[in-house]
N, C-alpha and C. Protein backbone atom coordinates (compact mmCIF):
# COMPACT_ATOMS: atom_id res chain seq x y z
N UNK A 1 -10.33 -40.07 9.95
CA UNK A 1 -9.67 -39.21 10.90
C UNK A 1 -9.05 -38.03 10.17
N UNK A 2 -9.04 -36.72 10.56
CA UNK A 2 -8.71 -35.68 10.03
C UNK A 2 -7.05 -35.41 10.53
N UNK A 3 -6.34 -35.10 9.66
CA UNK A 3 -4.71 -34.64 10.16
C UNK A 3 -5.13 -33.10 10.69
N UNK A 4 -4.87 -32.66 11.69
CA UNK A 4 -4.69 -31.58 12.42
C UNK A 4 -3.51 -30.85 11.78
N UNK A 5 -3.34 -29.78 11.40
CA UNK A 5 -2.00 -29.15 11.01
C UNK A 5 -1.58 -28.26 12.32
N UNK A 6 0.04 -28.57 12.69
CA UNK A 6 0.44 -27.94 14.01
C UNK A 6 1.09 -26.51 12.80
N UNK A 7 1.10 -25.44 13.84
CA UNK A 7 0.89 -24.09 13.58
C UNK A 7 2.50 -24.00 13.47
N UNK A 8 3.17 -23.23 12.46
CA UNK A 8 4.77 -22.97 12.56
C UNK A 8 5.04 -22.49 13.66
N UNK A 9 5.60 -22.56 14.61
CA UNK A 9 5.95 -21.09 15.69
C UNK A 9 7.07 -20.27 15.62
N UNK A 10 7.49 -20.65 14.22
CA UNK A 10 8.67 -19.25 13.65
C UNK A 10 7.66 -18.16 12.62
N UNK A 11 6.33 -18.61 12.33
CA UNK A 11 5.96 -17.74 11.52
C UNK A 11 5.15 -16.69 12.76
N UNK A 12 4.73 -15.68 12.95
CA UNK A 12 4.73 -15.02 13.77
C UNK A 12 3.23 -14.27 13.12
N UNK A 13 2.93 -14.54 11.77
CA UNK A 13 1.86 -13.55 10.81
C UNK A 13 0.39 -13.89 11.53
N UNK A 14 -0.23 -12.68 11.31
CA UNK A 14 -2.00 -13.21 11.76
C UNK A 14 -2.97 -13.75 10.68
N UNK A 15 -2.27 -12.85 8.84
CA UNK A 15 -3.54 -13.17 8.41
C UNK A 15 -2.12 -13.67 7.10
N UNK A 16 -2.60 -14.45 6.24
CA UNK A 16 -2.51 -14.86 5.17
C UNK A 16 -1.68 -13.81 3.86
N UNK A 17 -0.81 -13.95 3.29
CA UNK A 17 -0.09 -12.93 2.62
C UNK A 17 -0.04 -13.40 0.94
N UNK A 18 -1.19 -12.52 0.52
CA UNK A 18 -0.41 -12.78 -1.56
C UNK A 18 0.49 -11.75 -1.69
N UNK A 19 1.20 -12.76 -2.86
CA UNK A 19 1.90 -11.66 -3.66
C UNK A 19 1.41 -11.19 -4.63
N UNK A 20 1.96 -10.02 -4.70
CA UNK A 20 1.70 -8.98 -6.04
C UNK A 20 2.42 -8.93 -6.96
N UNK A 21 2.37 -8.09 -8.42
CA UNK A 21 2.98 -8.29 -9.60
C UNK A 21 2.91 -6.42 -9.69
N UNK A 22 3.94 -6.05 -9.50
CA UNK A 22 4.15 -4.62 -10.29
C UNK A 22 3.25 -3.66 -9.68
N UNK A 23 2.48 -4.25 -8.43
CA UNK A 23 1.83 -3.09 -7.77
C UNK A 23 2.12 -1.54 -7.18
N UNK A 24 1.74 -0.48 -8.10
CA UNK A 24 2.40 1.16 -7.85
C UNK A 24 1.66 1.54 -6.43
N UNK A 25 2.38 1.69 -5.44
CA UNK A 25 1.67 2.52 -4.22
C UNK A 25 2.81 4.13 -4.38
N UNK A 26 1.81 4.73 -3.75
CA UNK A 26 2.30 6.57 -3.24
C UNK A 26 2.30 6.83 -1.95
N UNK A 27 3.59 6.89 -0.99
CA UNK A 27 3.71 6.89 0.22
C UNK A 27 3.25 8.42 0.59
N UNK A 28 2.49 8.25 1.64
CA UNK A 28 2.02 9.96 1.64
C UNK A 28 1.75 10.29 3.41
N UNK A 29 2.24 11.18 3.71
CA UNK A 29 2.16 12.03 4.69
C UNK A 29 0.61 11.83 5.44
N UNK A 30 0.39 11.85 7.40
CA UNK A 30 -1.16 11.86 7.40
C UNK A 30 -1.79 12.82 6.70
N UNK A 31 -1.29 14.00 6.17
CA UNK A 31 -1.62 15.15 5.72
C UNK A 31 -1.98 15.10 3.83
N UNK A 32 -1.53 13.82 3.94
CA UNK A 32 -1.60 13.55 2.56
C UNK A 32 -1.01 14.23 1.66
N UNK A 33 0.36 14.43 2.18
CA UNK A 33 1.56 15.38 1.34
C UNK A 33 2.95 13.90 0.82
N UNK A 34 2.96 14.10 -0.43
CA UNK A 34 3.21 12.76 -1.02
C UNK A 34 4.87 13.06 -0.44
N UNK A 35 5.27 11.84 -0.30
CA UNK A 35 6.52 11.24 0.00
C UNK A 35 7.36 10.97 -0.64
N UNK A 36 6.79 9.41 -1.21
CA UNK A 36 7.89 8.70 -2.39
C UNK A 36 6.58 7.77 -3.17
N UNK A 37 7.77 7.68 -4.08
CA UNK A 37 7.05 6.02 -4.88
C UNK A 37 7.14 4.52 -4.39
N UNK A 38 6.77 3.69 -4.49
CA UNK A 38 7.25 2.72 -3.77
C UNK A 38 6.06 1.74 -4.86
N UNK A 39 6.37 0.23 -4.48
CA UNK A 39 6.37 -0.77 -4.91
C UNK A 39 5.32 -1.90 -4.05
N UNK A 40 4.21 -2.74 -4.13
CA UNK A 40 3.47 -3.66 -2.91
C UNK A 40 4.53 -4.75 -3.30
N UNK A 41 5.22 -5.14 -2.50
CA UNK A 41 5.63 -7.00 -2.85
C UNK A 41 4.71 -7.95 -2.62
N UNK A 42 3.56 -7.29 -1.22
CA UNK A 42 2.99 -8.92 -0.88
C UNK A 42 1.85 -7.87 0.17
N UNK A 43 0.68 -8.56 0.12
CA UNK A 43 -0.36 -7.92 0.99
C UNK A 43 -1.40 -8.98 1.66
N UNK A 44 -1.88 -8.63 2.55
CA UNK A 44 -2.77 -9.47 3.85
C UNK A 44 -3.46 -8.37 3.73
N UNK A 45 -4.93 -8.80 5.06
CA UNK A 45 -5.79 -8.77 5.28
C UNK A 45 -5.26 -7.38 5.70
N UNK A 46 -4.35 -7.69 6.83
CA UNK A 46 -3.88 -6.71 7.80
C UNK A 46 -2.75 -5.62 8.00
N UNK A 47 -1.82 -5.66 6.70
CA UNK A 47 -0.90 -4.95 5.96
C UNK A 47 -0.37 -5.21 4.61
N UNK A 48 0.75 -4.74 4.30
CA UNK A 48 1.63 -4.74 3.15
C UNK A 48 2.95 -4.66 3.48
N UNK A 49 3.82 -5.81 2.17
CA UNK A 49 5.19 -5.36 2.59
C UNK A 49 5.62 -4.51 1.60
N UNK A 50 6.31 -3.50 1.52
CA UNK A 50 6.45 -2.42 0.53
C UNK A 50 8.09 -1.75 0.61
N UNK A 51 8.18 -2.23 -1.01
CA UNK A 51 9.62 -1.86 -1.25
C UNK A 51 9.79 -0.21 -2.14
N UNK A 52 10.52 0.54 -1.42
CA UNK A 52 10.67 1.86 -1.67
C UNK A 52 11.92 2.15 -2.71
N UNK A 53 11.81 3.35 -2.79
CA UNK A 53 12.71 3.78 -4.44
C UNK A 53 14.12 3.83 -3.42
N UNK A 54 14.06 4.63 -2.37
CA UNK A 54 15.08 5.02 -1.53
C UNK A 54 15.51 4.79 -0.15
N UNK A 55 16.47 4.09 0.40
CA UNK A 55 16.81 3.82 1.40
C UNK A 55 16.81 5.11 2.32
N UNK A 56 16.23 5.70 3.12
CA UNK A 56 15.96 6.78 3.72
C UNK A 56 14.82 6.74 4.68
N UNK A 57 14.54 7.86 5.60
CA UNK A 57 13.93 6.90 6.67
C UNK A 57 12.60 7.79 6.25
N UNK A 58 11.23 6.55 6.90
CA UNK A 58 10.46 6.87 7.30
C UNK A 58 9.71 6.89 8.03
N UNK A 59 8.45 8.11 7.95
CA UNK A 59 7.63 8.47 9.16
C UNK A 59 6.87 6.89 10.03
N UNK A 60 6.51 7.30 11.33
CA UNK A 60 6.19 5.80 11.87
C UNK A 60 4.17 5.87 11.59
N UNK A 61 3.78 6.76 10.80
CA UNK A 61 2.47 6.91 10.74
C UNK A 61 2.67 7.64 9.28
N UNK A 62 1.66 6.56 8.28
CA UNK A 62 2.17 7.17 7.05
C UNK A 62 0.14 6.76 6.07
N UNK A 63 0.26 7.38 5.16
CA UNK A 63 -0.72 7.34 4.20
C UNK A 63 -0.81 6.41 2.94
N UNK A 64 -1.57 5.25 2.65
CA UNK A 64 -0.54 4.83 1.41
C UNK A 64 -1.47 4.71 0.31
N UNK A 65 -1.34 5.37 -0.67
CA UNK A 65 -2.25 5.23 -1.72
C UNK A 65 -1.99 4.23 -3.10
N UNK A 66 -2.60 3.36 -2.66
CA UNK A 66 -2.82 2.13 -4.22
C UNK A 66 -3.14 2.67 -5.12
N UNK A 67 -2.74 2.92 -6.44
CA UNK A 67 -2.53 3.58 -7.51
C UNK A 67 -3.35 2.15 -8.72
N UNK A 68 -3.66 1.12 -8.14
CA UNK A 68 -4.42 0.65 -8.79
C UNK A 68 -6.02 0.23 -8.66
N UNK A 69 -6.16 0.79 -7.28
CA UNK A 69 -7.45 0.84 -7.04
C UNK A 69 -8.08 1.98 -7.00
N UNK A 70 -6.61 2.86 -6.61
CA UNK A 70 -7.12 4.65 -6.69
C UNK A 70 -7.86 4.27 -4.92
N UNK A 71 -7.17 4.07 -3.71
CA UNK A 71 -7.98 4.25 -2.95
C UNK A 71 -6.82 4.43 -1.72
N UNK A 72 -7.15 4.69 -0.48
CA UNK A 72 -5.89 5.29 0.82
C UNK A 72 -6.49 4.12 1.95
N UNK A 73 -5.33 4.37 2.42
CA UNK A 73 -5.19 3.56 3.93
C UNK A 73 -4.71 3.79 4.42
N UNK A 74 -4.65 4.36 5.91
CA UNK A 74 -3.50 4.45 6.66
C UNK A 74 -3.22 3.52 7.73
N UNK A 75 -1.82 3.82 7.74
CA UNK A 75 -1.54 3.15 8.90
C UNK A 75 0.07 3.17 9.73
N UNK A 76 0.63 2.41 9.95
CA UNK A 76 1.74 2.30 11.00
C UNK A 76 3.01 1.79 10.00
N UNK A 77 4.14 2.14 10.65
CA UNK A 77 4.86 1.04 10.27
C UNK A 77 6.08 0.61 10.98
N UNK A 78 5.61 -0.92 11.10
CA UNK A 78 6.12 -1.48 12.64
C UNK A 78 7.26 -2.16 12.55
N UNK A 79 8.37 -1.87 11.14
CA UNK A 79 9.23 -2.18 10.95
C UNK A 79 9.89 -2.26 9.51
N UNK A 80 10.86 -1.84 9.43
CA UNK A 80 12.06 -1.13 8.50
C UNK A 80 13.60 -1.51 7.97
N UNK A 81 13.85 -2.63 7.06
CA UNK A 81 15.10 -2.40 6.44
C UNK A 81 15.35 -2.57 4.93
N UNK A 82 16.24 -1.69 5.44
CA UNK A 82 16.63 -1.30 4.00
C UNK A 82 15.68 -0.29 3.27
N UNK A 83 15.52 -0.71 2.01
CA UNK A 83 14.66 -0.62 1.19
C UNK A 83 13.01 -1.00 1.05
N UNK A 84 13.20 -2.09 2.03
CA UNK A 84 11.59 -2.74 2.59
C UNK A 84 11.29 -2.10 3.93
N UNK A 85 9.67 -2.12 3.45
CA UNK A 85 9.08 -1.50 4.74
C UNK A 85 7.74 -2.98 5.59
N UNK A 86 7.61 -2.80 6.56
CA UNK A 86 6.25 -3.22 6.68
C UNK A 86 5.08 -2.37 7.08
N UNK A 87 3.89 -2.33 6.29
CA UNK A 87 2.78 -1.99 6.34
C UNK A 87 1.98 -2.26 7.15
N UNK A 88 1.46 -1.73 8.44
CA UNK A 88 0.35 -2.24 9.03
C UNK A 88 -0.98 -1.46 8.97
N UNK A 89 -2.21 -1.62 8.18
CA UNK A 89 -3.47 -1.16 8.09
C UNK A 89 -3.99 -0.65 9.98
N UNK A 90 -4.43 0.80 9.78
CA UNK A 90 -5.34 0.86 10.68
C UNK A 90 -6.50 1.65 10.38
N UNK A 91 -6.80 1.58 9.79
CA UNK A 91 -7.84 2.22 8.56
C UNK A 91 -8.66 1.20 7.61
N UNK A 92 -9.97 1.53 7.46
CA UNK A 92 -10.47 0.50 5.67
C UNK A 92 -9.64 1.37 4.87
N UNK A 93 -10.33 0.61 3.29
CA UNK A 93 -9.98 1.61 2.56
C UNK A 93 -11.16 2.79 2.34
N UNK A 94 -10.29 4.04 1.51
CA UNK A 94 -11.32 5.50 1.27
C UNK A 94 -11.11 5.45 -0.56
N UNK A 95 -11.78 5.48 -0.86
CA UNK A 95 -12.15 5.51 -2.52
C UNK A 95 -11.29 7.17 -2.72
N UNK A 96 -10.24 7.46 -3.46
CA UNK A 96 -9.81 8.78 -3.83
C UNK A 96 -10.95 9.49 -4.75
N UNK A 97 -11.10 11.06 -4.09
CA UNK A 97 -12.13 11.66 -4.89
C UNK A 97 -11.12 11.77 -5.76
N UNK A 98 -11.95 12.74 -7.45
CA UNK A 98 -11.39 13.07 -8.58
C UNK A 98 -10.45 14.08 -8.33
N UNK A 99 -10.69 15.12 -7.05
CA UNK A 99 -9.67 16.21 -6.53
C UNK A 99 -8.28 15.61 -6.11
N UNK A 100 -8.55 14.42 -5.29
CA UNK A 100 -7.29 13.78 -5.12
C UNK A 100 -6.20 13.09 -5.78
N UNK A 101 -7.14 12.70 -6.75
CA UNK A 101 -6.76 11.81 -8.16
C UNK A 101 -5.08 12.87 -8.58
N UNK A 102 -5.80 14.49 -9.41
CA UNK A 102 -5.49 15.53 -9.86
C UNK A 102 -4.38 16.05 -8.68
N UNK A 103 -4.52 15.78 -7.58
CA UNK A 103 -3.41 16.48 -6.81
C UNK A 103 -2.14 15.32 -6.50
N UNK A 104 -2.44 14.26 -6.92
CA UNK A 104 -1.38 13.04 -6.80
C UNK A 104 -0.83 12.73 -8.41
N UNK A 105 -1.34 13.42 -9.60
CA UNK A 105 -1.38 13.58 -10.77
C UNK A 105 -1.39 12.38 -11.01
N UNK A 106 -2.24 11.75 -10.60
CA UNK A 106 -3.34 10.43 -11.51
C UNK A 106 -4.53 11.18 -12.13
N UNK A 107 -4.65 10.06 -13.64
CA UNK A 107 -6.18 10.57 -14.22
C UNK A 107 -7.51 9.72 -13.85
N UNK A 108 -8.33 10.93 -13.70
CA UNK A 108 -9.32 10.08 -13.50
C UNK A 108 -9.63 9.34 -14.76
N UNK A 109 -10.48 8.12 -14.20
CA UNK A 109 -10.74 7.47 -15.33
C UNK A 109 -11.89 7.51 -15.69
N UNK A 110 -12.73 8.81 -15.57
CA UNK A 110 -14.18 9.17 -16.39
C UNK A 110 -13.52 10.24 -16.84
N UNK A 111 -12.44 10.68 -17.08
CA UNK A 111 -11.52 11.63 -18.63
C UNK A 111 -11.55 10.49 -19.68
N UNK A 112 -12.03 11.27 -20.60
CA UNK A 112 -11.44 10.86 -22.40
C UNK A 112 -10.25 10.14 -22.43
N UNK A 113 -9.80 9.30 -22.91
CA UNK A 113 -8.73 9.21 -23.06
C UNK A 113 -8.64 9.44 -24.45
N UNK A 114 -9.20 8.92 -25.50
CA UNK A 114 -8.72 9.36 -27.56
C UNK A 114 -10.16 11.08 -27.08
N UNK A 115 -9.84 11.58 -28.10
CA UNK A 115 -11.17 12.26 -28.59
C UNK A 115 -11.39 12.25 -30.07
N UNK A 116 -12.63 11.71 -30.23
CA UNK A 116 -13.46 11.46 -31.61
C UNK A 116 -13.32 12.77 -32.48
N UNK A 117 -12.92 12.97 -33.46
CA UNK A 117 -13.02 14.23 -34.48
C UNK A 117 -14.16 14.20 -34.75
């Protein structure tokens, strides 16, 4: 006989949440005019929770660029304190061209990094 697991009904989440270690995101404008720095604590299928440099408010439709995949998502955000935000995806992700890289002053990573004498 199989145990059935009954569902929490204080947890309220749709999809499954890891945590992250030191993940750099760039909060950015739909316009893709950068914001702030900010921090992933924990990510799903279907958002991120994301801790910011500054208690200050933000937009309810925002851009967020992973600085370790080098790639954007946008989406919503359907709730706010403090210093933590929640992330909701309404977008895949978009691979950052090398133009975008250079205007968020990330390097691409087909630059040199030593050069050979």
């Amino acid at each position: 006989m199989k145990d059935d697991l009954i569902p929490d009904p204080t947890n309220r989440r749709r999809w499954q949440r890891r945590r992250t270690r030191l993940r750099p995101v760039k909060l950015l404008t739909i316009q893709l005019q950068y914001l702030e720095d900010a921090m992933c604590v924990d990510i799903s299928d279907g958002g991120m929770r994301l801790s910011k440099q500054y208690d200050r408010a933000t937009p309810k439709s925002l851009v967020v660029f992973d600085c370790s995949d080098r790639t954007f998502r946008a989406g919503v955000v359907p709730w706010a304190s403090g210093k933590l935000i929640g992330f909701r995806f309404t977008s895949g992700t978009i691979k950052a061209s090398p133009a975008q890289l250079r205007a968020l002053g990330e390097r691409d990573v087909t630059e040199a990094v030593y050069v050979r004498k």
